[in-house]
Protein backbone atom coordinates (compact mmCIF):
# COMPACT_ATOMS: atom_id res chain seq x y z
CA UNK A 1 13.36 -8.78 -9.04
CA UNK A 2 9.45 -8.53 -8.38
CA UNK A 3 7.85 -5.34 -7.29
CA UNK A 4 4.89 -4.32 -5.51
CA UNK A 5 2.78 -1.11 -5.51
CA UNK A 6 0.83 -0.84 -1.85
CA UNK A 7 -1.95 1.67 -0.59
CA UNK A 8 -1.87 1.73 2.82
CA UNK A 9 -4.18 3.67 5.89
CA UNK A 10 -6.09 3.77 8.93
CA UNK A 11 -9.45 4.00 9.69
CA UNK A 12 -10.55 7.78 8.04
CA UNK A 13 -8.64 6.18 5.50
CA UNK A 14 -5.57 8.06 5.26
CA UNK A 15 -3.88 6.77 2.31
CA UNK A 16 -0.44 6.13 1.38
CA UNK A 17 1.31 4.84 -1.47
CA UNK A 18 4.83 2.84 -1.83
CA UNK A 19 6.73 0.41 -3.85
CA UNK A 20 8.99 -2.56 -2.02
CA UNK A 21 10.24 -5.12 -3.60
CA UNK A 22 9.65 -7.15 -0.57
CA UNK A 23 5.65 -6.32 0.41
CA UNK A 24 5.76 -8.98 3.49
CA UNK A 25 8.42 -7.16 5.17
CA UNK A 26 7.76 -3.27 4.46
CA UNK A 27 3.80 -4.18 5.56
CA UNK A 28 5.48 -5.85 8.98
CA UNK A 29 7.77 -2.24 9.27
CA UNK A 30 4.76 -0.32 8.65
CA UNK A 31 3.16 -2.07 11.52
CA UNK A 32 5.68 -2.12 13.78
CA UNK A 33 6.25 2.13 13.39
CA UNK A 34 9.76 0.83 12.77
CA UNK A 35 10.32 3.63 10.23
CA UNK A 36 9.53 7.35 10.95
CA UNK A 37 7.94 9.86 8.94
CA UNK A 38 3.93 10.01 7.68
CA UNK A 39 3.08 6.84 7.45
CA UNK A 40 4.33 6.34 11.48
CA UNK A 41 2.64 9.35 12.38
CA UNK A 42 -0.62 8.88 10.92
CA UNK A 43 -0.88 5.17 11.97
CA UNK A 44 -1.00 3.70 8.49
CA UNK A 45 -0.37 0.65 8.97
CA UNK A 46 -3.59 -1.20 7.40
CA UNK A 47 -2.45 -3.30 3.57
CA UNK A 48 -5.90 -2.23 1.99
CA UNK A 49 -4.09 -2.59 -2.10
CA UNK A 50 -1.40 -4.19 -3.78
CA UNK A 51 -0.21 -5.26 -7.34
CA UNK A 52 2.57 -7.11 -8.03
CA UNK A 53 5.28 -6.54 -11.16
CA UNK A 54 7.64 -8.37 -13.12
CA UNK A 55 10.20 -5.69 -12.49
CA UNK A 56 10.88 -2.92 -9.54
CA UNK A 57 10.78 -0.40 -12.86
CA UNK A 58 7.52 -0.84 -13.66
CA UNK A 59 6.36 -0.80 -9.76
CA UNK A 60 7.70 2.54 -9.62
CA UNK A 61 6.03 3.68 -12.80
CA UNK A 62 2.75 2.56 -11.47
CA UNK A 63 3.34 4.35 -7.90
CA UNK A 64 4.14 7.63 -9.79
CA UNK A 65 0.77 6.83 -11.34
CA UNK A 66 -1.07 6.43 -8.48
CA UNK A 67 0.52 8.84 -6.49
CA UNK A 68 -1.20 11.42 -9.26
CA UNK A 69 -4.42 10.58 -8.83
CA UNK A 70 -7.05 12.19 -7.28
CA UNK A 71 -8.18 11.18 -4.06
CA UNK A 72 -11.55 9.76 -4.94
CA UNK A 73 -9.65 7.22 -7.66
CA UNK A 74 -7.91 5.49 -5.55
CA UNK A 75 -10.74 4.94 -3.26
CA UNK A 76 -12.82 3.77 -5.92
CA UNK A 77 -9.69 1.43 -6.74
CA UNK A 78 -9.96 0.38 -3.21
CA UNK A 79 -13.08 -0.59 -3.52
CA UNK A 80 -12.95 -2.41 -6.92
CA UNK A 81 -10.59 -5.09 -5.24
CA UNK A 82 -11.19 -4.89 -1.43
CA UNK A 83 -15.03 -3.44 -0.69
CA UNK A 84 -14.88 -3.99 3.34
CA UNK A 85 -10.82 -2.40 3.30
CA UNK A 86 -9.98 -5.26 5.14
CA UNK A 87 -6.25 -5.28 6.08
CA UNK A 88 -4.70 -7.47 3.51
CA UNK A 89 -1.68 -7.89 5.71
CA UNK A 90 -3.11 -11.58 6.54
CA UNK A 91 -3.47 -13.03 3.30
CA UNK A 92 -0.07 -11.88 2.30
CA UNK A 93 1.94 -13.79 4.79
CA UNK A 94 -0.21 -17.16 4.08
């Protein structure tokens, strides 16, 4: 089963990172506020990174990762692969 590592936010950006194994879907529940907790509360809801794995084991080893960097890293990360953090959301679901 694939895996996916996301960063989502909002405009300041607040950022938030997650693992799914099903990116299409958790994005959608993201957007719809379906869930409730930060990510609801700070209206993330924008898909500004993802990478994909072979294996929901190594997504979670990489969100552990990211989820120790600084700040500034994974903005700069951001940046690398999406410079205008446009909301990927769109070129996910084809």
């Amino acid at each position: 089963m694939k895996g996916y590592v996301y960063i989502i936010g909002n405009s300041r950006p607040t950022l938030y990172i997650g693992v799914t194994s099903n990116l299409v879907k958790r994005i959608y529940e993201h957007k719809q506020g379906v869930v409730e907790g930060f990510t609801k509360t700070y209206s993330l809801h924008k898909l500004l990174y993802y990478e994909q794995y072979d294996s929901m084991t190594e997504a979670i080893a990489r969100e552990k990762q990211l989820k120790n960097w600084h700040r500034d890293w994974k903005l700069i990360l951001i940046k690398e692969h999406n410079s205008s953090f446009e909301d990927l959301y769109t070129k996910i679901i084809g």
